[in-house]
C-alpha atoms as a PDB file:
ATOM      1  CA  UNK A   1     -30.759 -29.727 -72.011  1.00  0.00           C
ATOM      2  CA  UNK A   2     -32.009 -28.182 -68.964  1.00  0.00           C
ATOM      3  CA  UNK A   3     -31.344 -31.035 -66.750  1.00  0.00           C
ATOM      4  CA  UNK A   4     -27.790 -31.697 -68.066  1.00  0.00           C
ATOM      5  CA  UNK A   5     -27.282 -27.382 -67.253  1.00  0.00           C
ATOM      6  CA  UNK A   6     -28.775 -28.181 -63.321  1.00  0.00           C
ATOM      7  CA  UNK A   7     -26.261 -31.561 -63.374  1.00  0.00           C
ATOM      8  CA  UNK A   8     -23.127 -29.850 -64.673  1.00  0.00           C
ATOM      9  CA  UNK A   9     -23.797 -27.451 -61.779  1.00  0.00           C
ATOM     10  CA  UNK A  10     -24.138 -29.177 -59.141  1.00  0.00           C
ATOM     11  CA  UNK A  11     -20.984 -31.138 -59.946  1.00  0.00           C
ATOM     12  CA  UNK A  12     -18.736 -28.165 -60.341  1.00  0.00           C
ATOM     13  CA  UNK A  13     -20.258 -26.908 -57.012  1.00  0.00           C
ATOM     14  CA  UNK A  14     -19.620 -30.381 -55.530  1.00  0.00           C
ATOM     15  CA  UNK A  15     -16.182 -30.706 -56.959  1.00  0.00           C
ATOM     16  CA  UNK A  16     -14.823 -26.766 -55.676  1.00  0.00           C
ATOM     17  CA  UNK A  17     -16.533 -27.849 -51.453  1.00  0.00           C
ATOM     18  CA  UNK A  18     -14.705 -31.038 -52.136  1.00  0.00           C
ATOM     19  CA  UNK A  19     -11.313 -29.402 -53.474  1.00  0.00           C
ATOM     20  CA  UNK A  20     -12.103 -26.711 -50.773  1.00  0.00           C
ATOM     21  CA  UNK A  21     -12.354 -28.651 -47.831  1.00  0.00           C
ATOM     22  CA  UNK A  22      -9.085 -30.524 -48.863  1.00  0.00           C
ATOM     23  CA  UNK A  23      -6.467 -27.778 -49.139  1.00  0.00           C
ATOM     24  CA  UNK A  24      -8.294 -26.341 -46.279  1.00  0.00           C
ATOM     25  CA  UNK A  25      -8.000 -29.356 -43.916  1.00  0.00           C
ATOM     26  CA  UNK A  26      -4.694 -29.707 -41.572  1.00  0.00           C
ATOM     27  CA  UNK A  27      -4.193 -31.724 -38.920  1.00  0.00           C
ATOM     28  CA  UNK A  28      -4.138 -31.190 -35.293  1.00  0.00           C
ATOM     29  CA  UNK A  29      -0.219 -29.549 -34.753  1.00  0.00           C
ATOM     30  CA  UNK A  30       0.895 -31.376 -31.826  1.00  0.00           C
ATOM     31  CA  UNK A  31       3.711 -29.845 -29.302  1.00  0.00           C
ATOM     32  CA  UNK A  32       6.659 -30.910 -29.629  1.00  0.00           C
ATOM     33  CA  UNK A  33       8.424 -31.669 -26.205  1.00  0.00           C
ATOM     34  CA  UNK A  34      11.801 -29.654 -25.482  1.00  0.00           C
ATOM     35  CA  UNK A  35      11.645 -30.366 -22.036  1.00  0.00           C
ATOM     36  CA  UNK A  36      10.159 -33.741 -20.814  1.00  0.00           C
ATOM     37  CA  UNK A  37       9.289 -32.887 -17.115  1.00  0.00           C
ATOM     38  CA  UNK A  38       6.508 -30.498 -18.735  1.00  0.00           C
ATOM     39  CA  UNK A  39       3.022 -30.905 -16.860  1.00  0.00           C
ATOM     40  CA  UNK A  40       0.156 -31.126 -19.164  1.00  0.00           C
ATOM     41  CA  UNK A  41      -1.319 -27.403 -18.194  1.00  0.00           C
ATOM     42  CA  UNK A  42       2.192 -25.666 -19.246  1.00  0.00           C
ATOM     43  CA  UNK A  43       1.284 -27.873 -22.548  1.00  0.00           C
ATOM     44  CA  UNK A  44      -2.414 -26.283 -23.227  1.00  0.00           C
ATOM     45  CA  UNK A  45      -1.489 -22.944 -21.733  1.00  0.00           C
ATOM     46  CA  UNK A  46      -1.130 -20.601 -24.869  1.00  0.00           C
ATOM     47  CA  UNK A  47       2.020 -18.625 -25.119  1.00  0.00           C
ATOM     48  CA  UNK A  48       1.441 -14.891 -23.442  1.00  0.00           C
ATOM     49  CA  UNK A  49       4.216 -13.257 -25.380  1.00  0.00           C
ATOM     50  CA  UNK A  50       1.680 -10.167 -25.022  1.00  0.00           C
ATOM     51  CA  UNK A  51       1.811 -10.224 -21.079  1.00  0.00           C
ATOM     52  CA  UNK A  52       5.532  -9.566 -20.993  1.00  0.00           C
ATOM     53  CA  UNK A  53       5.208  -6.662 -23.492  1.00  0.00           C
ATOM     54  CA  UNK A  54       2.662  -5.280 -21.505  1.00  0.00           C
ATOM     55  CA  UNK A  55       3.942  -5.564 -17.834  1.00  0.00           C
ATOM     56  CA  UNK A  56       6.946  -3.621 -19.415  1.00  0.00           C
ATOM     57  CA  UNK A  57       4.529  -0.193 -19.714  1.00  0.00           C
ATOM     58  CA  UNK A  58       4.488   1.433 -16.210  1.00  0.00           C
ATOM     59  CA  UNK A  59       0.465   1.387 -16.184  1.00  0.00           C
ATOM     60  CA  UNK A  60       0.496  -2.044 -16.479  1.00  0.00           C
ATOM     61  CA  UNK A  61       3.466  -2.811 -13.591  1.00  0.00           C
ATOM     62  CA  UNK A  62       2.478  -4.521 -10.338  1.00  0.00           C
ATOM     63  CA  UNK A  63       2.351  -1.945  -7.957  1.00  0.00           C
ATOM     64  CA  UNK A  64       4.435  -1.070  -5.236  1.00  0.00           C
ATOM     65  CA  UNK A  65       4.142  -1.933  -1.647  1.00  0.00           C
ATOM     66  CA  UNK A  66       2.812   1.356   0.408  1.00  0.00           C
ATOM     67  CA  UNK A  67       4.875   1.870   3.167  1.00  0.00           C
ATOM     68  CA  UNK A  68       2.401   1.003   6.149  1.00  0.00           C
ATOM     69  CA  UNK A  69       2.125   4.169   8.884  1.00  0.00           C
ATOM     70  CA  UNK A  70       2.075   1.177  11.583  1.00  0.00           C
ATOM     71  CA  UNK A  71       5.618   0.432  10.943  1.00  0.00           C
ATOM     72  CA  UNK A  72       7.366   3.883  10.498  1.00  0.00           C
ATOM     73  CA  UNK A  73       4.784   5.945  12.976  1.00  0.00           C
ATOM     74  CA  UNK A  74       5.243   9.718  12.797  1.00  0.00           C
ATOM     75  CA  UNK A  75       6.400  11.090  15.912  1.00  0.00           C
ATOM     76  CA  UNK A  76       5.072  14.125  17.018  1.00  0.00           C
ATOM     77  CA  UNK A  77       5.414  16.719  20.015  1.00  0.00           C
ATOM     78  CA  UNK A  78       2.324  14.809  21.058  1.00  0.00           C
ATOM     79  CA  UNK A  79       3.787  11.573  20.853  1.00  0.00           C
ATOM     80  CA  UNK A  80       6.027  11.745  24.044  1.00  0.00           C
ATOM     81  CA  UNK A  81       3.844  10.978  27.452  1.00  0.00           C
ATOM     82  CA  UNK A  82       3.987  14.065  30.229  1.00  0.00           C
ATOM     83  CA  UNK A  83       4.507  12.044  33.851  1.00  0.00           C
ATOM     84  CA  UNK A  84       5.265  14.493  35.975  1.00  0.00           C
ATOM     85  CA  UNK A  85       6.222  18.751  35.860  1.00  0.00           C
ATOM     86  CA  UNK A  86       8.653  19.839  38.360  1.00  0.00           C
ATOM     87  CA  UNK A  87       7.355  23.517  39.445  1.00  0.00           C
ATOM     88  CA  UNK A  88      10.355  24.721  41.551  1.00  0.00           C
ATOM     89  CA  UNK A  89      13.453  26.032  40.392  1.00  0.00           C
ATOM     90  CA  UNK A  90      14.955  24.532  37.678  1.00  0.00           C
ATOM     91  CA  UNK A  91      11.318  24.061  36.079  1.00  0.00           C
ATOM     92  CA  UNK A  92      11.007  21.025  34.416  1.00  0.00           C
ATOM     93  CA  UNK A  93       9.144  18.277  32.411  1.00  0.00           C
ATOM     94  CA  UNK A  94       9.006  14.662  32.734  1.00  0.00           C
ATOM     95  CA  UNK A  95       8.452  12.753  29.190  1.00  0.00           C
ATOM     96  CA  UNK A  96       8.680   9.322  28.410  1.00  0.00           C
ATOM     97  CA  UNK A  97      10.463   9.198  24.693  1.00  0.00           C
ATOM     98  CA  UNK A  98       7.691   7.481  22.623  1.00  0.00           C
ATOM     99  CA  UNK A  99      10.450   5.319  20.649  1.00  0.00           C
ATOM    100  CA  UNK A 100      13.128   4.360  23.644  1.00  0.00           C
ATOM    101  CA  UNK A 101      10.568   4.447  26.270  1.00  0.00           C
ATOM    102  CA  UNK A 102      13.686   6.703  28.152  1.00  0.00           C
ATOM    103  CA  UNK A 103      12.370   8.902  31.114  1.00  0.00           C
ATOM    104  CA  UNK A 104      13.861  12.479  30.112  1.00  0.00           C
ATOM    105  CA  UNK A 105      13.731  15.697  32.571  1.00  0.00           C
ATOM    106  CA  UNK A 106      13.376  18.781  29.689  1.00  0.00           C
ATOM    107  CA  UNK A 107      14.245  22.053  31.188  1.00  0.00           C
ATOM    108  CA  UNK A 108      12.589  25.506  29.870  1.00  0.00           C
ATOM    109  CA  UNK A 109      14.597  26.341  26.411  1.00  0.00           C
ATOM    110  CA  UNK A 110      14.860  22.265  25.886  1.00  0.00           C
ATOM    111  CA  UNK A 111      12.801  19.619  24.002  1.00  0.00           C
ATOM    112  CA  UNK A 112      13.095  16.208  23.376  1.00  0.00           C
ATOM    113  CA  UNK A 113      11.783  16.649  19.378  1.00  0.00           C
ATOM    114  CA  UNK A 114      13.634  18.514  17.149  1.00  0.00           C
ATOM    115  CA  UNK A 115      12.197  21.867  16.513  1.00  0.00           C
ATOM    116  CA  UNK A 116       9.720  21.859  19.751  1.00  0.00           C
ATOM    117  CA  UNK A 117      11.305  23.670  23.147  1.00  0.00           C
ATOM    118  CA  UNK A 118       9.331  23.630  26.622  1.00  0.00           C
ATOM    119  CA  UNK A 119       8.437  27.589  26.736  1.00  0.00           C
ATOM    120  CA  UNK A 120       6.122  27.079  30.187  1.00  0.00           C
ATOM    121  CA  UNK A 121       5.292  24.795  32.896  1.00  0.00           C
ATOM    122  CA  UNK A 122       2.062  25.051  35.245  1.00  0.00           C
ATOM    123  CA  UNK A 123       0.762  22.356  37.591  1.00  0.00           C
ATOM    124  CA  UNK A 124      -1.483  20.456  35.251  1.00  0.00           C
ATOM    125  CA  UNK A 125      -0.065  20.976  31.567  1.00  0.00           C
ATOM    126  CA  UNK A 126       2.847  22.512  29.921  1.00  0.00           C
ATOM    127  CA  UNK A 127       3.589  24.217  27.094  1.00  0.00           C
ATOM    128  CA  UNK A 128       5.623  23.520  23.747  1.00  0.00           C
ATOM    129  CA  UNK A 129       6.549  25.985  20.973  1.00  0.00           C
ATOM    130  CA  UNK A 130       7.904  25.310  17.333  1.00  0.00           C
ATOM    131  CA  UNK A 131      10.357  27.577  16.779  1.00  0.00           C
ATOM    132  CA  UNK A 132      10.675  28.574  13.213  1.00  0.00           C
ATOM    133  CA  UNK A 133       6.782  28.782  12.394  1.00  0.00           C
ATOM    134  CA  UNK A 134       5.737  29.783  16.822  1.00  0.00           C
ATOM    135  CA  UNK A 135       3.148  26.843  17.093  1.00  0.00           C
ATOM    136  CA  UNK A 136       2.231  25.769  20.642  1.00  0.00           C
ATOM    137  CA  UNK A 137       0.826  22.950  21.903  1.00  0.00           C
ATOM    138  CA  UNK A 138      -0.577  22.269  25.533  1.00  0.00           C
ATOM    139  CA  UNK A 139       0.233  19.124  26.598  1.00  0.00           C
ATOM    140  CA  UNK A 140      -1.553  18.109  30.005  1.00  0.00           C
ATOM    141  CA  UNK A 141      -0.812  15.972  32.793  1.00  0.00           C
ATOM    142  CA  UNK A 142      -4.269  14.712  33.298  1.00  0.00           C
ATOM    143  CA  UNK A 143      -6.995  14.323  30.595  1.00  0.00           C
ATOM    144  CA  UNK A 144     -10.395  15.956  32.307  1.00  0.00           C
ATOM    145  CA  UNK A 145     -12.574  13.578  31.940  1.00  0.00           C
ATOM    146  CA  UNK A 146     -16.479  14.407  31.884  1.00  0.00           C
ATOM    147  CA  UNK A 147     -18.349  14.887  35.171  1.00  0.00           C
ATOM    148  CA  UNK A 148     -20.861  12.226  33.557  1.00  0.00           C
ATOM    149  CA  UNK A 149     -17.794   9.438  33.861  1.00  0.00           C
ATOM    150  CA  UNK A 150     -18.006   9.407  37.760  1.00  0.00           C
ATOM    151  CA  UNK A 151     -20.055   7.870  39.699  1.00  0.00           C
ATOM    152  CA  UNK A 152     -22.274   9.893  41.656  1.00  0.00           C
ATOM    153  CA  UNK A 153     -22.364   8.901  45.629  1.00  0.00           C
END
């Protein structure tokens, strides 16, 4: 009796992996081709439905090209080159415009930059003041370069 109990068993257990793997089983779904000229890798890939979602929320967007500094440099007062300063009546400044490379004469009372007017001129350096907030800024002729730089004879 015991023996026909294990037997009856084993064949209900084999008959439900049997019926199991049956309804369980499919076969491979193969693609089928809309398009003909499709490679094999656009085939395999798996579709990325979730990528478009995504790219839609703004911390997942590509981001946007910084403006370099090397193509839109910011002028300043400092930007313009001091040639030469006329010291006789009219006083004057010679600048070289940093963008048109023009040579400009700036009397006292002008300026080249918006905002910046030539207040003083000396032999070696003149002066620039911003109107609305009274910064200056010395701009010399020659840089003074360290006794150390020349040579000694």
């Amino acid at each position: 009796m015991r023996s026909r109990f294990i037997l009856i068993f084993w064949g209900i257990a084999l008959l439900t992996a049997a019926l199991s793997i049956f309804t369980h089983y499919q076969r491979p779904k193969t693609l089928q081709l809309q398009a003909p000229n499709l490679s094999a890798e656009e085939l395999i890939k798996p579709k990325t439905i979730w990528k478009a979602s995504l790219s839609k929320l703004a911390q997942f967007e590509k981001p946007r090209a910084i403006p370099s500094i090397e193509n839109n440099p910011i002028i300043g007062i400092e930007s313009g080159r001091l040639v030469g300063i006329i010291i006789d009546t009219p006083k004057r400044a010679i600048v070289i415009h940093p963008e048109s490379g023009k040579v400009l004469e700036i009397g006292l009372g002008e300026g080249w930059l918006p905002g910046w007017t030539l207040i003083e001129t000396r032999v070696n350096h003149v002066i620039w003041q911003k109107e609305p907030i009274q910064e200056q800024y010395k701009q010399m002729l020659f840089i003074r370069q360290n006794d150390s730089e020349f040579p000694k004879s």
